[in-house]
C-alpha atoms as a PDB file:
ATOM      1  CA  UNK A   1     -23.948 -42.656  15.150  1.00  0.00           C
ATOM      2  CA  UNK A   2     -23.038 -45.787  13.142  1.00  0.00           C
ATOM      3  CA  UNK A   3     -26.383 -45.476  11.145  1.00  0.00           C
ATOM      4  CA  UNK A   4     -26.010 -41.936  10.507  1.00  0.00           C
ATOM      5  CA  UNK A   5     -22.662 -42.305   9.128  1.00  0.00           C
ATOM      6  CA  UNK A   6     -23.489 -44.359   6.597  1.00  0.00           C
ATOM      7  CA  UNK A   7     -25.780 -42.200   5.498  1.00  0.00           C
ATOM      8  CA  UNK A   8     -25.449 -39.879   2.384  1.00  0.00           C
ATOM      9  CA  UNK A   9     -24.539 -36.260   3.405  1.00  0.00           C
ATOM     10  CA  UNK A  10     -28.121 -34.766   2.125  1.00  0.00           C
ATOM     11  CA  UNK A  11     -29.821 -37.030   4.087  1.00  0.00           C
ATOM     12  CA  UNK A  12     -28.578 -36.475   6.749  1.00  0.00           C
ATOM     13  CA  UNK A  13     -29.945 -33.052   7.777  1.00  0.00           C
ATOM     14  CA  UNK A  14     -33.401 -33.923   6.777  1.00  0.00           C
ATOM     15  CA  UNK A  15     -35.021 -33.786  10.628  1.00  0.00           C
ATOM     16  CA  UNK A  16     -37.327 -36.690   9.111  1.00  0.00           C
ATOM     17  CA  UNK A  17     -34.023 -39.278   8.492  1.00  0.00           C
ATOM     18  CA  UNK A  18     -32.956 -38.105  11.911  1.00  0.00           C
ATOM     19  CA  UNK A  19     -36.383 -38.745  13.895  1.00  0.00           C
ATOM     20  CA  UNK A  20     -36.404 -42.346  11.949  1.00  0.00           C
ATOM     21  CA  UNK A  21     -33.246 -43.381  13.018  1.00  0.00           C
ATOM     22  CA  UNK A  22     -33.735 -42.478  16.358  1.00  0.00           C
ATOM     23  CA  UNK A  23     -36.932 -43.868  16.711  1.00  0.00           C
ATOM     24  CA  UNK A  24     -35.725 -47.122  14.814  1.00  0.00           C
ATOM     25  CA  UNK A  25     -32.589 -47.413  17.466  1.00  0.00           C
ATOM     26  CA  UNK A  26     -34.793 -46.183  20.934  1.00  0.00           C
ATOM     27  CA  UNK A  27     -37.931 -48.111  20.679  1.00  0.00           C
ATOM     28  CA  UNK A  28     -36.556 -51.712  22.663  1.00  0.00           C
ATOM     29  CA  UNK A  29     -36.420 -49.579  26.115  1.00  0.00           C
ATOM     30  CA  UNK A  30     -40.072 -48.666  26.414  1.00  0.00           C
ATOM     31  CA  UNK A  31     -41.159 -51.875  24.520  1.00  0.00           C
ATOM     32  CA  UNK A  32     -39.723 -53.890  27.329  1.00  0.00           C
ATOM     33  CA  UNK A  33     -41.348 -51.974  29.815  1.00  0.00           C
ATOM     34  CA  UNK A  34     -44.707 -51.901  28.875  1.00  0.00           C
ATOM     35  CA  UNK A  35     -44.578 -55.752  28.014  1.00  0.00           C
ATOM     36  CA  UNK A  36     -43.378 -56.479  31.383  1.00  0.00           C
ATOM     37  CA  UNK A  37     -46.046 -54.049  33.039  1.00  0.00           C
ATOM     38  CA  UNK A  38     -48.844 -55.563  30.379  1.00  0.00           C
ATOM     39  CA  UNK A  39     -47.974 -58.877  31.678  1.00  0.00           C
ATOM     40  CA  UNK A  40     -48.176 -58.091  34.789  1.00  0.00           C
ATOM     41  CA  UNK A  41     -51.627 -56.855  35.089  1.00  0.00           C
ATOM     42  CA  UNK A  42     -52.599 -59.940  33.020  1.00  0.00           C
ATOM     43  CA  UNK A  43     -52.644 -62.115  35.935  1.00  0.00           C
ATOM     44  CA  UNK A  44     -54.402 -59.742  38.307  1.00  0.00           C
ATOM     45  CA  UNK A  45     -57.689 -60.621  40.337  1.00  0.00           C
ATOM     46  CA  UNK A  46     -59.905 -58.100  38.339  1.00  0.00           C
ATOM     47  CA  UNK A  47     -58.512 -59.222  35.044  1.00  0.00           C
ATOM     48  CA  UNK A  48     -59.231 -62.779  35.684  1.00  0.00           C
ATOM     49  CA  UNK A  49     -62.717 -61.768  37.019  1.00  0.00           C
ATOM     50  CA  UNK A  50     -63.261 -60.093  33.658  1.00  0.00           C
ATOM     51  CA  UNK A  51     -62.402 -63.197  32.485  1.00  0.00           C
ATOM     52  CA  UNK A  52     -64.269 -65.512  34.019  1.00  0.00           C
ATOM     53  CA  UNK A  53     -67.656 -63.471  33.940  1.00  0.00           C
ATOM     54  CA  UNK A  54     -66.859 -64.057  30.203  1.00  0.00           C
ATOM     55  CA  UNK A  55     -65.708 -60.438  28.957  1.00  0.00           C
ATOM     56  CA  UNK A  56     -64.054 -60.618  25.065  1.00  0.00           C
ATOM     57  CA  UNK A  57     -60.523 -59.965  24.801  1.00  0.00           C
ATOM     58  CA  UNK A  58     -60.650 -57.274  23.509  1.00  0.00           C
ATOM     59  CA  UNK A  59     -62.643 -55.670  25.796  1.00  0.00           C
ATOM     60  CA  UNK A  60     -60.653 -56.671  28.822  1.00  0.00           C
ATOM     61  CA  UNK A  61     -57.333 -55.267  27.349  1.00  0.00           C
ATOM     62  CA  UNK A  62     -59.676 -51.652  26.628  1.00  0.00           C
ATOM     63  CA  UNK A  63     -61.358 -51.220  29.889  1.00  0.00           C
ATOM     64  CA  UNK A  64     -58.847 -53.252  32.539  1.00  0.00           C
ATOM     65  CA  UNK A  65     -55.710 -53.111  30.909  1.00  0.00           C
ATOM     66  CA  UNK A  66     -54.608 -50.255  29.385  1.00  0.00           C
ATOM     67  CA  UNK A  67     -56.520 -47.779  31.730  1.00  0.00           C
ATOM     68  CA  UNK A  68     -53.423 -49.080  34.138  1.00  0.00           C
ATOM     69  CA  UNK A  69     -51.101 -48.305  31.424  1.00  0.00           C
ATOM     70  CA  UNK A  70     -51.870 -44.781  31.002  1.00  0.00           C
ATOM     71  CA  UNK A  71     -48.955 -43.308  33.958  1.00  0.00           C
ATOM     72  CA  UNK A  72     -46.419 -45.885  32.251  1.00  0.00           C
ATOM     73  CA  UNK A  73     -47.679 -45.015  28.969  1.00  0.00           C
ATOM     74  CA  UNK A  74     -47.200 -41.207  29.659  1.00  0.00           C
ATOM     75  CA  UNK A  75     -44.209 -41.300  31.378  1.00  0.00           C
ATOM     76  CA  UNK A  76     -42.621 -43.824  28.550  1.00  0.00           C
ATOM     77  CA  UNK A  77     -44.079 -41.357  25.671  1.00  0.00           C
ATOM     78  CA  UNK A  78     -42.247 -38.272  27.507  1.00  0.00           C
ATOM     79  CA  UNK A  79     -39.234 -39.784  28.354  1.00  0.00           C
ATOM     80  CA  UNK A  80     -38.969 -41.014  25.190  1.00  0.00           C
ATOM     81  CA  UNK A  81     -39.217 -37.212  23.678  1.00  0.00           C
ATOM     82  CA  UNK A  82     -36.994 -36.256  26.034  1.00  0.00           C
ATOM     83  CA  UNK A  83     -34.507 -39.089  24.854  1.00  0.00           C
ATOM     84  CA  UNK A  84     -35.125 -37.832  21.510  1.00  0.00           C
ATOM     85  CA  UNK A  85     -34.147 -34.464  21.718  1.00  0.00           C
ATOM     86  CA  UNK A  86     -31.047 -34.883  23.855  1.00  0.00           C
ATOM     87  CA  UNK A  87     -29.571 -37.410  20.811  1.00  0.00           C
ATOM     88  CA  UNK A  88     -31.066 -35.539  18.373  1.00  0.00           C
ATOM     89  CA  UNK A  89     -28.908 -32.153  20.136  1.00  0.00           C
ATOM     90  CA  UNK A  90     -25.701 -34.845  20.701  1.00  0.00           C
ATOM     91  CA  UNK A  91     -25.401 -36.113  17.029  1.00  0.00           C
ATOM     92  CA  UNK A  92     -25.645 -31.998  16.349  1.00  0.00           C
ATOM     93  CA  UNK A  93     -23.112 -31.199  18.100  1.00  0.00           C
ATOM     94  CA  UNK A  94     -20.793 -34.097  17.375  1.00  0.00           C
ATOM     95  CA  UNK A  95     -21.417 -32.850  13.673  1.00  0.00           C
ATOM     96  CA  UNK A  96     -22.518 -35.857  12.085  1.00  0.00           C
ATOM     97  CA  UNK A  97     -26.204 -34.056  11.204  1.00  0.00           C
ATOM     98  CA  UNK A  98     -25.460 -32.135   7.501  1.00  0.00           C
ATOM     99  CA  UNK A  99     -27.005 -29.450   5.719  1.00  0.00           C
ATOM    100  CA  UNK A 100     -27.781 -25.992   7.008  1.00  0.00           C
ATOM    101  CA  UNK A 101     -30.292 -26.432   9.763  1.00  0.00           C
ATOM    102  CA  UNK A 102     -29.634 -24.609  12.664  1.00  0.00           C
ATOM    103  CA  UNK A 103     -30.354 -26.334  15.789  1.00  0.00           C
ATOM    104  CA  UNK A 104     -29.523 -26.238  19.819  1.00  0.00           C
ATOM    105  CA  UNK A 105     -26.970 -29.021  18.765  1.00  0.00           C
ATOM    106  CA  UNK A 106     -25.639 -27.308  15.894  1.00  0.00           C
ATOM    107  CA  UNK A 107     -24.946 -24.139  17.924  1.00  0.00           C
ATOM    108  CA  UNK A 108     -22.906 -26.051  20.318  1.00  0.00           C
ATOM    109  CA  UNK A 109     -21.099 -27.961  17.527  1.00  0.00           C
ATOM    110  CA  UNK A 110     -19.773 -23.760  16.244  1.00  0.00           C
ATOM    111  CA  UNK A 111     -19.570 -22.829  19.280  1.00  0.00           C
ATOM    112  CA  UNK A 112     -16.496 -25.917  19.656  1.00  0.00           C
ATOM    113  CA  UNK A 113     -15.777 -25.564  16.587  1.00  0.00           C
ATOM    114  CA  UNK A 114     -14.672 -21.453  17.325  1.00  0.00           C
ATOM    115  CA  UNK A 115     -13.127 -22.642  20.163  1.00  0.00           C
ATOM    116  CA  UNK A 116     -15.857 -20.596  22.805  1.00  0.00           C
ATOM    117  CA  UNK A 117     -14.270 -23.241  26.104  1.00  0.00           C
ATOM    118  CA  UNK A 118     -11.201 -21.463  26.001  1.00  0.00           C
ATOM    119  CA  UNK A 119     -11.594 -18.160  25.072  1.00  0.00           C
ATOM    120  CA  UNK A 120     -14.253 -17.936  27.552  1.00  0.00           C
ATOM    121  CA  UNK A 121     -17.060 -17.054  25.621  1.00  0.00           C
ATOM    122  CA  UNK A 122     -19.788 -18.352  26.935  1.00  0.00           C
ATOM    123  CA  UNK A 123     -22.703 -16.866  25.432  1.00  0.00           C
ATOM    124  CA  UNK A 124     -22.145 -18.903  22.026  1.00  0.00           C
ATOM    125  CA  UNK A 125     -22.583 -22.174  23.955  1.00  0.00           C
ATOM    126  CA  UNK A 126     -24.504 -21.448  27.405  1.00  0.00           C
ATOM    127  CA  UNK A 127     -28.011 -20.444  25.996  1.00  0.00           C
ATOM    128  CA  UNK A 128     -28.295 -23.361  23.498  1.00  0.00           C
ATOM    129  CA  UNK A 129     -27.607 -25.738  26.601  1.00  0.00           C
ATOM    130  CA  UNK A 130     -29.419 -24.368  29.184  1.00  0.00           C
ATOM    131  CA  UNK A 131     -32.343 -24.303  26.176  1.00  0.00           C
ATOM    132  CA  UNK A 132     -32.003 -28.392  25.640  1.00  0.00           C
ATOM    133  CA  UNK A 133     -31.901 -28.473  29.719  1.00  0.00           C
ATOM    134  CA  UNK A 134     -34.688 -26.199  30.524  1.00  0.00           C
ATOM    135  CA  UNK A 135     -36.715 -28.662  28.057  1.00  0.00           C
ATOM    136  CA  UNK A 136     -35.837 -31.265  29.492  1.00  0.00           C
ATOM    137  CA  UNK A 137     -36.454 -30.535  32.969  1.00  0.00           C
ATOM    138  CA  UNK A 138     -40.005 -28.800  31.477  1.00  0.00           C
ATOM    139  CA  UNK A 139     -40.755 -32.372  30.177  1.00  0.00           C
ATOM    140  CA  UNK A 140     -40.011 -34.460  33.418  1.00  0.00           C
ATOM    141  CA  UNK A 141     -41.924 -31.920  35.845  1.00  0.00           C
ATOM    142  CA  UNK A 142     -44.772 -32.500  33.387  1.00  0.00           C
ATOM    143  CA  UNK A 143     -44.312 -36.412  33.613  1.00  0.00           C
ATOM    144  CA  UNK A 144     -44.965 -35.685  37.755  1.00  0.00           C
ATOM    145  CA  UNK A 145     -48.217 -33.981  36.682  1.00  0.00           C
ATOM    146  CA  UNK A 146     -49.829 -36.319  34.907  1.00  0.00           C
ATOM    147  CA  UNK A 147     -48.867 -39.592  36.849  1.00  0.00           C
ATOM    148  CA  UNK A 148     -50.311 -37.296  39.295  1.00  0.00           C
ATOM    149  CA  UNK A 149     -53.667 -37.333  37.464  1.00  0.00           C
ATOM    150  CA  UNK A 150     -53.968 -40.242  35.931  1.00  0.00           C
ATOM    151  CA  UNK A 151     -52.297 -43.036  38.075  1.00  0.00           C
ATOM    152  CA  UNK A 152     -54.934 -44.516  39.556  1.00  0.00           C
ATOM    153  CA  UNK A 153     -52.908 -45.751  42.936  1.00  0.00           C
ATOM    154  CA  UNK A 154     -52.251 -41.886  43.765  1.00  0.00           C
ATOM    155  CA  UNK A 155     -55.236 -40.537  42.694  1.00  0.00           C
ATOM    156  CA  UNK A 156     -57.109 -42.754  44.907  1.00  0.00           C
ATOM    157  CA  UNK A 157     -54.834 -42.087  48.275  1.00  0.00           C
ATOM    158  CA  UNK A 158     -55.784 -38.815  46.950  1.00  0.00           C
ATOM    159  CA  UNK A 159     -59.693 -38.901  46.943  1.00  0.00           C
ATOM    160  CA  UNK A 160     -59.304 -40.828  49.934  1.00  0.00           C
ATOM    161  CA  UNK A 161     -57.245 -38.325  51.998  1.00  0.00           C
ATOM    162  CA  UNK A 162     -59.796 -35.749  51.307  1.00  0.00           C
ATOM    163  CA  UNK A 163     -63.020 -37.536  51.876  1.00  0.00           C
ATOM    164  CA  UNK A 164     -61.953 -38.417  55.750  1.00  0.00           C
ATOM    165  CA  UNK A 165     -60.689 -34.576  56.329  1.00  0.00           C
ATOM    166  CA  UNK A 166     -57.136 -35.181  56.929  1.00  0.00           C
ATOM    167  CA  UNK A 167     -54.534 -32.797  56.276  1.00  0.00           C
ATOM    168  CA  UNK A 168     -51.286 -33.861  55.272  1.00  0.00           C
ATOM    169  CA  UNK A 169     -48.287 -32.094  56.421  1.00  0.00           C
ATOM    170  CA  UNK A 170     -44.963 -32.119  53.989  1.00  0.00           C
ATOM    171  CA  UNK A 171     -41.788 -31.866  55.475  1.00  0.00           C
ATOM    172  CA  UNK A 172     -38.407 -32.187  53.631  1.00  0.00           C
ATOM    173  CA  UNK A 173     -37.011 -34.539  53.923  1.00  0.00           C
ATOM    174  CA  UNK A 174     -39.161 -36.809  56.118  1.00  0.00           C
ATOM    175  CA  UNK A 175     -42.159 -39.008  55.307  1.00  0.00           C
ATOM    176  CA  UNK A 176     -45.439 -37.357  54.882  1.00  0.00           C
ATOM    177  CA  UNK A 177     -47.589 -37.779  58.168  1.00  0.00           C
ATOM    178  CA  UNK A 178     -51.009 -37.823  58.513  1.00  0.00           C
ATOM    179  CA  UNK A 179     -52.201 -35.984  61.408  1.00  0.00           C
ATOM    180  CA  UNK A 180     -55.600 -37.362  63.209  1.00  0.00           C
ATOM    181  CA  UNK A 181     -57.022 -35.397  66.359  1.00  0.00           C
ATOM    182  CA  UNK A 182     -57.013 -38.152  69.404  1.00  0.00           C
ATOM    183  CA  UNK A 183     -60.284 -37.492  70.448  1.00  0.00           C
ATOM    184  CA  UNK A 184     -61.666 -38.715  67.177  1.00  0.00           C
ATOM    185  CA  UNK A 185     -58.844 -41.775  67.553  1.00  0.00           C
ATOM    186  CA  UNK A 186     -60.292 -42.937  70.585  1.00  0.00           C
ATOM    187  CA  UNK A 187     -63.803 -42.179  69.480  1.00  0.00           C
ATOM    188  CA  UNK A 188     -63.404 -44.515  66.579  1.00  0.00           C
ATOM    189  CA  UNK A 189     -61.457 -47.057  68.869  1.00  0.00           C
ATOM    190  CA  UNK A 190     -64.234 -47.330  71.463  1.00  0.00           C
ATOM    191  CA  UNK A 191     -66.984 -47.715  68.762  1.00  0.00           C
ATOM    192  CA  UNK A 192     -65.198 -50.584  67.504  1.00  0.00           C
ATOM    193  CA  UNK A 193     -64.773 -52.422  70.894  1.00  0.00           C
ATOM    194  CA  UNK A 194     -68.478 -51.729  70.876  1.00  0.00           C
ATOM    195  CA  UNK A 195     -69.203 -53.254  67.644  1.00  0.00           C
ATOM    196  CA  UNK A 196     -66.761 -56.569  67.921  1.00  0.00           C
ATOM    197  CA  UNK A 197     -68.898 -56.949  72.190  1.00  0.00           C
ATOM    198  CA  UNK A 198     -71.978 -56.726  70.402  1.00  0.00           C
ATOM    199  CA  UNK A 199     -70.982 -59.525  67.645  1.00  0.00           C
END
C-alpha cells in the first residue's frame, strides 16, 4: 500500500507496476523457506555420500537436492500466486489501483462504493468474491495434487502400499488403518522365528 501510493496515478493501473511491487514486497516468505529446507537436505546421509564418492557441486545440488525441493517448490510457487491475486484483488478494492481496468477487486471497490452492503444487493459484490475464492480454493486443491505426485516421502508409502496388496481404509476423522488378514500375520511371524532358529 505504502509503495503504491507513492506511485504516479498512470502507473498505477498498469497490471505490470502492480505484479512488480508485489513480487518485490512477497518474495522474503518463500526465500526463507526454501533456504531453510535447502539447508537442511545439505547435511543429509545421501548428500554427503554424493560427496564423498566425489560428485561436483553442481551436480549434487541437480540430482540430490532440488529433486527434494520440487513439493516445497510447488507448493511455495502456488501459494505464492495465490498470495498474489488476493493483494492484487485487496489493493482493488481499497482503490489505490488507477486507470480503467476492470478487475474482481475493482468490482468490489463499486460495489462499496454504491453502497451494495446496505441496500442488500448482493449480486454487485457476491460473484466477484466467490470468483477470487473459488480461485483460490482451485489453486490449493491443486497444491494437494501435486505434492501428491511429486513428494517423494508419499509417493513412496504409495508404491509401497500397493506392491504388498494392502488396502487402506479412510475414515473421517480417524487415522488411516492398514488392514492385514491374520493368517498371513502369523504366516510371516512363524517364518521369521524360523529364520532367526536357523541363524
Amino acid at each position: 500500500m505504502v509503495v503504491l501510493k507513492a506511485l504516479p496515478q498512470d502507473l498505477t493501473g498498469n497490471p505490470l507496476t502492480i505484479g512488480a511491487v508485489i513480487a518485490t514486497t512477497a518474495w522474503a516468505w518463500g526465500a526463507r523457506v526454501l533456504r531453510a529446507q535447502t539447508l537442511a537436505l545439505r547435511n543429509q546421509d545421501y548428500v554427503e555420500a554424493a560427496r564423498v564418492i566425489g560428485e561436483r557441486t553442481p551436480r549434487i545440488i541437480l540430482f540430490e537436492i532440488v529433486p527434494n525441493l520440487l513439493p516445497i517448490l510447488a507448493s511455495s510457487f502456488i501459494f505464492t500466486v495465490i498470495y498474489g491475486i488476493g493483494t492484487y484483488a485487496t489493493l482493488a478494492w481499497l482503490g489505490l489501483i488507477g486507470g480503467g481496468s476492470v478487475t474482481w477487486g475493482t468490482m468490489l471497490y463499486e460495489a462499496q462504493k454504491a453502497g451494495a452492503l446496505t441496500t442488500g444487493t448482493w449480486w454487485w459484490y457476491a460473484p466477484p468474491a466467490l470468483c477470487v475464492a473459488a480461485v483460490g480454493i482451485a489453486l490449493a486443491l491443486l497444491n494437494f495434487g501435486i505434492d501428491e505426485i511429486i513428494n517423494p516421502r508419499l509417493t513412496s508409502a504409495r508404491s509401497a502400499r500397493g506392491a504388498r496388496g494392502h488396502r487402506v481404509r479412510f475414515v473421517l476423522g480417524l487415522t488411516p488403518v492398514v488392514r492385514t488378514p491374520a493368517p498371513r500375520i502369523a504366516a510371516d511371524l512363524t517364518l521369521d522365528l524360523k529364520k532367526e532358529v536357523a541363524q
